[in-house]
C-alpha atoms as a PDB file:
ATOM      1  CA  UNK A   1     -26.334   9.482  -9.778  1.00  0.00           C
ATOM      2  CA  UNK A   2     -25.805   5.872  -8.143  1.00  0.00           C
ATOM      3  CA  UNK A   3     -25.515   3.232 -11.481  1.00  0.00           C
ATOM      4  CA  UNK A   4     -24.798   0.474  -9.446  1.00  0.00           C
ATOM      5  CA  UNK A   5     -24.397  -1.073  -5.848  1.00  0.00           C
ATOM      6  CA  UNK A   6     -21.421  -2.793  -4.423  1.00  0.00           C
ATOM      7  CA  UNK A   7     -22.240  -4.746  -0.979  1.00  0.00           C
ATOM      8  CA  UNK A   8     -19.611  -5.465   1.608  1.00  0.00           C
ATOM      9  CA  UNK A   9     -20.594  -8.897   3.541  1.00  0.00           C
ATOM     10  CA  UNK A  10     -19.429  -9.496   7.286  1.00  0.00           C
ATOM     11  CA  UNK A  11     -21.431  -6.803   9.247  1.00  0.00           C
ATOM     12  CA  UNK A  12     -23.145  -5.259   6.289  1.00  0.00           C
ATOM     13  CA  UNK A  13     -25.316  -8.104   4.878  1.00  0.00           C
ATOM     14  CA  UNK A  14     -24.922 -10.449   7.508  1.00  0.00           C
ATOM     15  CA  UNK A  15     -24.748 -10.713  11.460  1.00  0.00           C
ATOM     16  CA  UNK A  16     -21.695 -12.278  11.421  1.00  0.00           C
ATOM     17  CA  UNK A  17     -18.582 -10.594  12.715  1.00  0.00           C
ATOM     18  CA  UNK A  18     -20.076 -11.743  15.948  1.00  0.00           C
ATOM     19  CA  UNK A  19     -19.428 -15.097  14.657  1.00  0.00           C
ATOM     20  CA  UNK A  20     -16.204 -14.526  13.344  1.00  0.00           C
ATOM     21  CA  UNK A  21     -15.328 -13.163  16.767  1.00  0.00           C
ATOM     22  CA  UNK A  22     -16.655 -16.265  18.805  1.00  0.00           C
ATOM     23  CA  UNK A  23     -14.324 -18.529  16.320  1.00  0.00           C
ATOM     24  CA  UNK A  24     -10.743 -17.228  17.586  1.00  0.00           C
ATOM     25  CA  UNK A  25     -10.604 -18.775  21.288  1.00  0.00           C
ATOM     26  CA  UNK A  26     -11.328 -22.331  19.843  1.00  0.00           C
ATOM     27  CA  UNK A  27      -9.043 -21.866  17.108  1.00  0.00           C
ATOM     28  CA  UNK A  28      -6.506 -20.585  19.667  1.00  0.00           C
ATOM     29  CA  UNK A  29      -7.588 -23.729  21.749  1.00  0.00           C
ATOM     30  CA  UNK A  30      -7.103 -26.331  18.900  1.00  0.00           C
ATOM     31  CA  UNK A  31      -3.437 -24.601  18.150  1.00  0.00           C
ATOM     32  CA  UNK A  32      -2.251 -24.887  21.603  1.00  0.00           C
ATOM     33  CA  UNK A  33      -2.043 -20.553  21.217  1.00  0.00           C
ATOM     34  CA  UNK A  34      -3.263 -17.820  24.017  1.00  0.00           C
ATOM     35  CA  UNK A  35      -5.985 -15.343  23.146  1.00  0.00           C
ATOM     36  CA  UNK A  36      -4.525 -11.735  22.514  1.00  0.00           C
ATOM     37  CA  UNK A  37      -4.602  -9.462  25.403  1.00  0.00           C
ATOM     38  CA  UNK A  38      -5.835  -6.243  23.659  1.00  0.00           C
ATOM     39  CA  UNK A  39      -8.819  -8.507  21.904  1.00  0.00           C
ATOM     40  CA  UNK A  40     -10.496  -4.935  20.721  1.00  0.00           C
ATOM     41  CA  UNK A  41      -7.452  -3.676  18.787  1.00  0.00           C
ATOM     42  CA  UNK A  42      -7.137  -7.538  17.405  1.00  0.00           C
ATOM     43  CA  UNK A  43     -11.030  -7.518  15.994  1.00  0.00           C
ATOM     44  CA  UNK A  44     -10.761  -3.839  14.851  1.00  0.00           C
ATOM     45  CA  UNK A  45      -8.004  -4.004  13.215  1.00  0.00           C
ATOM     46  CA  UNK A  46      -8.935  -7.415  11.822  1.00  0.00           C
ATOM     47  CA  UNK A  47     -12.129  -6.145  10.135  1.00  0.00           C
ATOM     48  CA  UNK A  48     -12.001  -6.757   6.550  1.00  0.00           C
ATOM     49  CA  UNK A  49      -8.312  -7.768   5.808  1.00  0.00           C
ATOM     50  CA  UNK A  50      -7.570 -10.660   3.584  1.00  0.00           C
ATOM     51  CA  UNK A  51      -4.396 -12.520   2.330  1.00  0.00           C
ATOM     52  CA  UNK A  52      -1.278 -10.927   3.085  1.00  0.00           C
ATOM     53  CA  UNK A  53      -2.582  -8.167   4.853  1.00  0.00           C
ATOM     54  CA  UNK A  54      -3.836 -10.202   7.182  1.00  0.00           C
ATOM     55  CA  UNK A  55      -1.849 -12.550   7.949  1.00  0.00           C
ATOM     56  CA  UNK A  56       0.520  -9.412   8.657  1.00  0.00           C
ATOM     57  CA  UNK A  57      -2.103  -8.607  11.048  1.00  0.00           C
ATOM     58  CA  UNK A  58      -2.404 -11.799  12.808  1.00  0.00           C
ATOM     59  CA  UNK A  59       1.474 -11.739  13.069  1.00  0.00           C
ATOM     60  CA  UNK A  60       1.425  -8.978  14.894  1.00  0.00           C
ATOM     61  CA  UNK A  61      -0.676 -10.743  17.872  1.00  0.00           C
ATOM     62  CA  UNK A  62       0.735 -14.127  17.366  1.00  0.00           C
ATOM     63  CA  UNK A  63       4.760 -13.449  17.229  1.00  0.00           C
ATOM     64  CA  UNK A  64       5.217 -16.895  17.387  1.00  0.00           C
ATOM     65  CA  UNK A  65       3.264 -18.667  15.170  1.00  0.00           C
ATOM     66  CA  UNK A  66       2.244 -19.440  10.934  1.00  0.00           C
ATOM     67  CA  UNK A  67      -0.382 -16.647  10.200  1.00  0.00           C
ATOM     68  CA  UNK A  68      -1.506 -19.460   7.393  1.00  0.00           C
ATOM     69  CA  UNK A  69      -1.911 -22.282  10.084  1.00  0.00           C
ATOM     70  CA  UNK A  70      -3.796 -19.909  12.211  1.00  0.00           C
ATOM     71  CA  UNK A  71      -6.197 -18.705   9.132  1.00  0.00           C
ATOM     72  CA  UNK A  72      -6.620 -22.052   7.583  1.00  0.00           C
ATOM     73  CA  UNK A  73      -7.944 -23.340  10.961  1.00  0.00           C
ATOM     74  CA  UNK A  74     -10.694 -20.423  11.395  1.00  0.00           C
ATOM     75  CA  UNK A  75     -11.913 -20.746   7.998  1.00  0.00           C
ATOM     76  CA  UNK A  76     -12.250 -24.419   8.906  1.00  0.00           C
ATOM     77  CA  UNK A  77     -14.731 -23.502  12.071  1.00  0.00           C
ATOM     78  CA  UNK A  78     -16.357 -21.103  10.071  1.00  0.00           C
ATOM     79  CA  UNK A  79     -17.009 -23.644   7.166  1.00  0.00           C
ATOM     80  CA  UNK A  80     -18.751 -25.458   9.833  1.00  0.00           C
ATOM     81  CA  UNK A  81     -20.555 -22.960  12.080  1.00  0.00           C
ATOM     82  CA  UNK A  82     -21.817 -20.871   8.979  1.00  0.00           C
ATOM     83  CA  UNK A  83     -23.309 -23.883   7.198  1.00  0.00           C
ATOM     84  CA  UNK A  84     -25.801 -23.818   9.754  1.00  0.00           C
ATOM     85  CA  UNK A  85     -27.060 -20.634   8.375  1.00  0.00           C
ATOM     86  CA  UNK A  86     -26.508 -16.714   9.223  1.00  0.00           C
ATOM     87  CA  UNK A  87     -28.465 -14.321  10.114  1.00  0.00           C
ATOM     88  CA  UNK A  88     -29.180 -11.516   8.171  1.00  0.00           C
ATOM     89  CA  UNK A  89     -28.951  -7.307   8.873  1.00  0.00           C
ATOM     90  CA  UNK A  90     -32.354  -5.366   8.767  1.00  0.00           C
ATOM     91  CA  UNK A  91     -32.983  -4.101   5.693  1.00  0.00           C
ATOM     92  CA  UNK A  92     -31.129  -6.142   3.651  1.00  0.00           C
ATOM     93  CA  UNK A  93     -33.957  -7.807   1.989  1.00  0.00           C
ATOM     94  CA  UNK A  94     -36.060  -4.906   1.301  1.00  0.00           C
ATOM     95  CA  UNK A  95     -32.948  -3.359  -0.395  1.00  0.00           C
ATOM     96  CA  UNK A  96     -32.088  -5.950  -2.769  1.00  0.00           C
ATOM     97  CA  UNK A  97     -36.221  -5.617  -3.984  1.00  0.00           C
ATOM     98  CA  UNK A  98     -35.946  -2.473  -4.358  1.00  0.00           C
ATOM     99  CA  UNK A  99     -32.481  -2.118  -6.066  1.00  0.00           C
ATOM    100  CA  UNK A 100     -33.931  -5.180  -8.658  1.00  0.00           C
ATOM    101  CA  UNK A 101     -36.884  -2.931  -9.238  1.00  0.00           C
ATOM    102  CA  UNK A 102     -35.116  -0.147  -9.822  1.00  0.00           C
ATOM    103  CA  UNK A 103     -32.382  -2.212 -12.246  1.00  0.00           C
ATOM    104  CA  UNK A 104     -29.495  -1.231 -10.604  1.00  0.00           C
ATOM    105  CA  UNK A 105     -26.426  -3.875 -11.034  1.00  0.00           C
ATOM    106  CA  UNK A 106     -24.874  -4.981  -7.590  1.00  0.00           C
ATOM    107  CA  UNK A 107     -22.509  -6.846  -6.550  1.00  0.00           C
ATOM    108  CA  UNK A 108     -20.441  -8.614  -3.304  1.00  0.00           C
ATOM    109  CA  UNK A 109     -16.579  -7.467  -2.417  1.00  0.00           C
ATOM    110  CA  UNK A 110     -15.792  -9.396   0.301  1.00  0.00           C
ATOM    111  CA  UNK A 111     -12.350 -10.174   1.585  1.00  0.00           C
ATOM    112  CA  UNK A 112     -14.091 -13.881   2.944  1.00  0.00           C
ATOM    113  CA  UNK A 113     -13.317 -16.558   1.030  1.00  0.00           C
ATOM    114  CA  UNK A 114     -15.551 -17.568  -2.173  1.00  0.00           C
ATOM    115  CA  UNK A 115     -17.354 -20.599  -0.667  1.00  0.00           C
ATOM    116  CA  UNK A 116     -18.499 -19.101   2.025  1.00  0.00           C
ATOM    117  CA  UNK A 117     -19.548 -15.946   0.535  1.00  0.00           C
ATOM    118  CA  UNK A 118     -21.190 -18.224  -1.606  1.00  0.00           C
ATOM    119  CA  UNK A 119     -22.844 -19.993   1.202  1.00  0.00           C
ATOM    120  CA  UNK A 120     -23.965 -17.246   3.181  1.00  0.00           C
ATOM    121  CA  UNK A 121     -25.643 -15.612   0.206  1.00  0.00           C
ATOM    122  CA  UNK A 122     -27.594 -19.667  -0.440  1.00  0.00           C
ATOM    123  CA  UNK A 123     -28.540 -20.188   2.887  1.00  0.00           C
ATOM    124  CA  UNK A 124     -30.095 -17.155   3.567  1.00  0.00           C
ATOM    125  CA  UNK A 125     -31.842 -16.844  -0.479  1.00  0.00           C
ATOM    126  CA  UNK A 126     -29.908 -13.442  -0.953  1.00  0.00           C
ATOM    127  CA  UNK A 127     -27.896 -15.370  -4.274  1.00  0.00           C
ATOM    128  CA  UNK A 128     -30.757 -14.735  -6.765  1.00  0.00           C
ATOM    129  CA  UNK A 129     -30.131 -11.198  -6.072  1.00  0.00           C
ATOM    130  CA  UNK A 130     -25.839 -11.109  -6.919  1.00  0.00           C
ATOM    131  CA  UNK A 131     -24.509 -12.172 -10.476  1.00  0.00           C
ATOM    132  CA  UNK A 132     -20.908 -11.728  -9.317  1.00  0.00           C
ATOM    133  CA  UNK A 133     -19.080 -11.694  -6.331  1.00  0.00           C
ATOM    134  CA  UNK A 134     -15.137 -10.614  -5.778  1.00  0.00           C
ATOM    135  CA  UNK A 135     -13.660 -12.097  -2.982  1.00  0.00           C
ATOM    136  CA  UNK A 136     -10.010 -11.107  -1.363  1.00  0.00           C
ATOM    137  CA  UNK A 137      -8.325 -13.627  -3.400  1.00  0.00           C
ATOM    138  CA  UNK A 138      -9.698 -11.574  -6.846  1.00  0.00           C
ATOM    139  CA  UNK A 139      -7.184  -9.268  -5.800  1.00  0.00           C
ATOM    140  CA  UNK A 140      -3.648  -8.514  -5.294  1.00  0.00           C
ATOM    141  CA  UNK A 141      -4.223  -6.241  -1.875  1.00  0.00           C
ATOM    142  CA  UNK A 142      -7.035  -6.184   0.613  1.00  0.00           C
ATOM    143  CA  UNK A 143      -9.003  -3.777   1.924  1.00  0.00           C
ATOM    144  CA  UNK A 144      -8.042  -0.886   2.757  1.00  0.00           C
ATOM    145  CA  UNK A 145      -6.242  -0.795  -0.228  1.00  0.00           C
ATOM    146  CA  UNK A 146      -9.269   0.025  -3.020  1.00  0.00           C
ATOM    147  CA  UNK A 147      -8.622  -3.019  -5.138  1.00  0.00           C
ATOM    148  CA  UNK A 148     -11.765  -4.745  -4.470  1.00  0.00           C
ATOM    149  CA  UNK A 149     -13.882  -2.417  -5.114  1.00  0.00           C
ATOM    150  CA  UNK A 150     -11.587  -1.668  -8.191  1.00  0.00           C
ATOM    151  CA  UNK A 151     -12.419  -4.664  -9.352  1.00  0.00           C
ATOM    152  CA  UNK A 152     -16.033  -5.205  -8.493  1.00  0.00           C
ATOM    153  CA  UNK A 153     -16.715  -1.926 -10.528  1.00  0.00           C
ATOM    154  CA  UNK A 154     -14.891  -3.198 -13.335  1.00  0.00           C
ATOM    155  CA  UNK A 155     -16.683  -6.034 -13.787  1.00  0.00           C
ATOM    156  CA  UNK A 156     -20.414  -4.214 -13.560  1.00  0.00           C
ATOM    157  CA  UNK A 157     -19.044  -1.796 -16.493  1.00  0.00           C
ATOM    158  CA  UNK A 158     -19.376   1.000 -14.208  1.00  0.00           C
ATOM    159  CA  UNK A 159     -17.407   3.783 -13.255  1.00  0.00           C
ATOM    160  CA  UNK A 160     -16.174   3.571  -9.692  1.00  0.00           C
ATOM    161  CA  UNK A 161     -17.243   7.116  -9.137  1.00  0.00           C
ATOM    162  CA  UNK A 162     -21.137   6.338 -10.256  1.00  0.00           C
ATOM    163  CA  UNK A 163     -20.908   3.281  -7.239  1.00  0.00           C
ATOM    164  CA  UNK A 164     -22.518   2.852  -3.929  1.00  0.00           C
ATOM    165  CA  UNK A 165     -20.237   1.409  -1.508  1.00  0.00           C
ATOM    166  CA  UNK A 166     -22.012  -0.006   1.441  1.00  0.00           C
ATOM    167  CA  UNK A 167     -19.606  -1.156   4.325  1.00  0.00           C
ATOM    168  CA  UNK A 168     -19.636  -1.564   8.185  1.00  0.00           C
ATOM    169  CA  UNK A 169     -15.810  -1.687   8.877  1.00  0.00           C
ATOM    170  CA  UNK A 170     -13.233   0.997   9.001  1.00  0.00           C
ATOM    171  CA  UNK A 171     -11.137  -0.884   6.773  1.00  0.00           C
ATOM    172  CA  UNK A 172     -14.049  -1.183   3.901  1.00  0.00           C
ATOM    173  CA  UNK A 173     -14.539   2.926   4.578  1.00  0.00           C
ATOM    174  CA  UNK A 174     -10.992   3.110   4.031  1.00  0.00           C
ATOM    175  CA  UNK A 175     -10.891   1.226   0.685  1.00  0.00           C
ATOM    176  CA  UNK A 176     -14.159   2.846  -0.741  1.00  0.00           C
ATOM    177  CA  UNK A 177     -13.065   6.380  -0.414  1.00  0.00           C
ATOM    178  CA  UNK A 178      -9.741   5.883  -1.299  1.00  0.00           C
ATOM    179  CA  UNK A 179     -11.134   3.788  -4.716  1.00  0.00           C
ATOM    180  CA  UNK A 180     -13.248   7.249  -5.020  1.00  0.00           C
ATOM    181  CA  UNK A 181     -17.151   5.358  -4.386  1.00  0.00           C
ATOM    182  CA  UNK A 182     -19.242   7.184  -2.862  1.00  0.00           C
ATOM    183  CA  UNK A 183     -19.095   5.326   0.133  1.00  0.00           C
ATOM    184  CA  UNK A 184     -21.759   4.465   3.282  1.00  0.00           C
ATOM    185  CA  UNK A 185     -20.992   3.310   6.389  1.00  0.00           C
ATOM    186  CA  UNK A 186     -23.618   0.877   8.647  1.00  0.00           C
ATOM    187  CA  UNK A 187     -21.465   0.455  11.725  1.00  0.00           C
ATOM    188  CA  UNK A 188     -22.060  -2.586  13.143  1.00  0.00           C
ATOM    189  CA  UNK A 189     -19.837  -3.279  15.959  1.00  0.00           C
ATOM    190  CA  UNK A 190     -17.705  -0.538  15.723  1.00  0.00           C
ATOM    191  CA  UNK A 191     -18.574   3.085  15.335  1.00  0.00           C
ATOM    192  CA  UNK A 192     -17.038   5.546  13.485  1.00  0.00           C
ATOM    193  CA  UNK A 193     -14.431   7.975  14.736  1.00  0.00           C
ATOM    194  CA  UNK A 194     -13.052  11.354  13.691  1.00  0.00           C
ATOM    195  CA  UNK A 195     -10.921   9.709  11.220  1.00  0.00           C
ATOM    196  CA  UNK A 196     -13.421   7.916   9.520  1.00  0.00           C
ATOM    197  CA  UNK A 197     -15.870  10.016   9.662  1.00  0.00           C
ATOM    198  CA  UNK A 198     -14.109  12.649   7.369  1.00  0.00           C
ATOM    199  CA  UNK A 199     -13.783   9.683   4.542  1.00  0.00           C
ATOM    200  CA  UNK A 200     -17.559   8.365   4.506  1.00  0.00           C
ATOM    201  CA  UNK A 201     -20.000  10.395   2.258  1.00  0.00           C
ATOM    202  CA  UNK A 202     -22.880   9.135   4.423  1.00  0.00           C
ATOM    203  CA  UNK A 203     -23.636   7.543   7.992  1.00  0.00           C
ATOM    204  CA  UNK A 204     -26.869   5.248   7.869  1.00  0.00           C
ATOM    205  CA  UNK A 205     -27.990   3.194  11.128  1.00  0.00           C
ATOM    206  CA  UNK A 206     -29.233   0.401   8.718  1.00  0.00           C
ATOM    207  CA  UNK A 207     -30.260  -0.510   5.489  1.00  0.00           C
ATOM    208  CA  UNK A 208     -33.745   0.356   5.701  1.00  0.00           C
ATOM    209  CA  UNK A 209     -32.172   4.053   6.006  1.00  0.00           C
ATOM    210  CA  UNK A 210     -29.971   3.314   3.141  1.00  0.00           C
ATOM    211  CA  UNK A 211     -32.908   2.015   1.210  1.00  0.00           C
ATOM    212  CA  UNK A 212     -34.981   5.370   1.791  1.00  0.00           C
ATOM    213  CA  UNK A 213     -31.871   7.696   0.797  1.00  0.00           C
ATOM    214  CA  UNK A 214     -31.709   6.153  -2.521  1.00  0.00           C
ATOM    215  CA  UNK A 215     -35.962   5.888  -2.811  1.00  0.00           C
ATOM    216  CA  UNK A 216     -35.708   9.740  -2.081  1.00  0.00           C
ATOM    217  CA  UNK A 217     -32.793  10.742  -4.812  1.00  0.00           C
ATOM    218  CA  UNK A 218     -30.475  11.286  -1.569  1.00  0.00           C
ATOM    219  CA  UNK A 219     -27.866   8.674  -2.825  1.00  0.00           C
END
């Protein structure tokens, strides 16, 4: 039986991967840097990684450059660009009602920075619904290592087994079966393949499914 809900962010809550996406060529611009040439590998494999993990990741695409330069300068666009508001993923309202009817604790694990989880979850009026966030620098390694949902189970007081992982990236299906959640995917950009699809517990096309799993004692 689920005892508590822990919410991914980028893809899951919130439209904005899409965003993210749109941020690299004017980063690239403003650092004098070329796009990558495989751009689908680059966002894939992006999805979801935080501190060292990705800056590993961004190495691997930019050779030549600071990683750190190259993240500090996206967050800065994104700062700016997300203050104007996201949008958010169907369902996502009507979930959060019903999970505060029902009492069930929930939380964000996000490997996005603090502030702009933060942000995202004022400017749409999701924050009355969180307590507690965990962001990827609450923890020593990003997803698709399980530490932040680890963590984010830790600090509801719930086993990790009794949680609802809800993610959209392969990544965040990666680190909730491996931390042992019983873990849901919402693809959002990208959809699942064999691999993934033999770690996932369930497949939902949005959260209004998600929503009537757990109304109907499927979850």
């Amino acid at each position: 039986m689920i005892k508590a809900v822990i919410f991914d962010m980028d893809g899951l809550m919130f439209d904005t991967e899409r965003l993210w996406d749109t941020l690299w060529e004017p980063t690239c611009r403003a650092l004098g840097l070329e796009m990558p040439q495989d751009l689908e590998a680059f966002f894939t494999g992006g999805r979801g990684l935080a501190g060292v993990k990705l800056n590993e990741h961004i190495q691997k695409f930019f050779p030549q450059a600071d990683p750190q330069v190259i993240v500090e300068k996206i967050w800065e666009l994104a700062e700016q660009r997300f203050a104007q508001g996201v949008p958010c993923k169907p369902g996502l309202a009507e979930l959060l009602e019903t999970l505060e009817e029902k009492k069930l604790p929930r939380i964000v694990a996000s490997s996005s920075p603090r502030a702009l989880i933060q942000k995202n979850l004022e400017t749409t009026g999701m924050a009355r619904y969180f307590d507690q966030v965990v962001c990827g620098a609450d923890v020593r390694h990003s997803k698709p290592a399980p530490d932040i949902f680890l963590e984010a189970a830790r600090r509801l007081g719930v086993d990790i087994r009794d949680c609802l992982v809800l993610e959209d990236s392969f990544n965040g299906v990666r680190a909730g079966h491996a931390a042992g959640a019983v873990t849901v995917m919402v693809p959002d950009i990208a959809q699942p393949d064999e691999e993934i699809r033999a770690l996932y517990n369930r497949c939902c096309k949005d959260l209004f499914e998600v929503r009537q799993l757990l109304l109907d004692g499927q979850l």
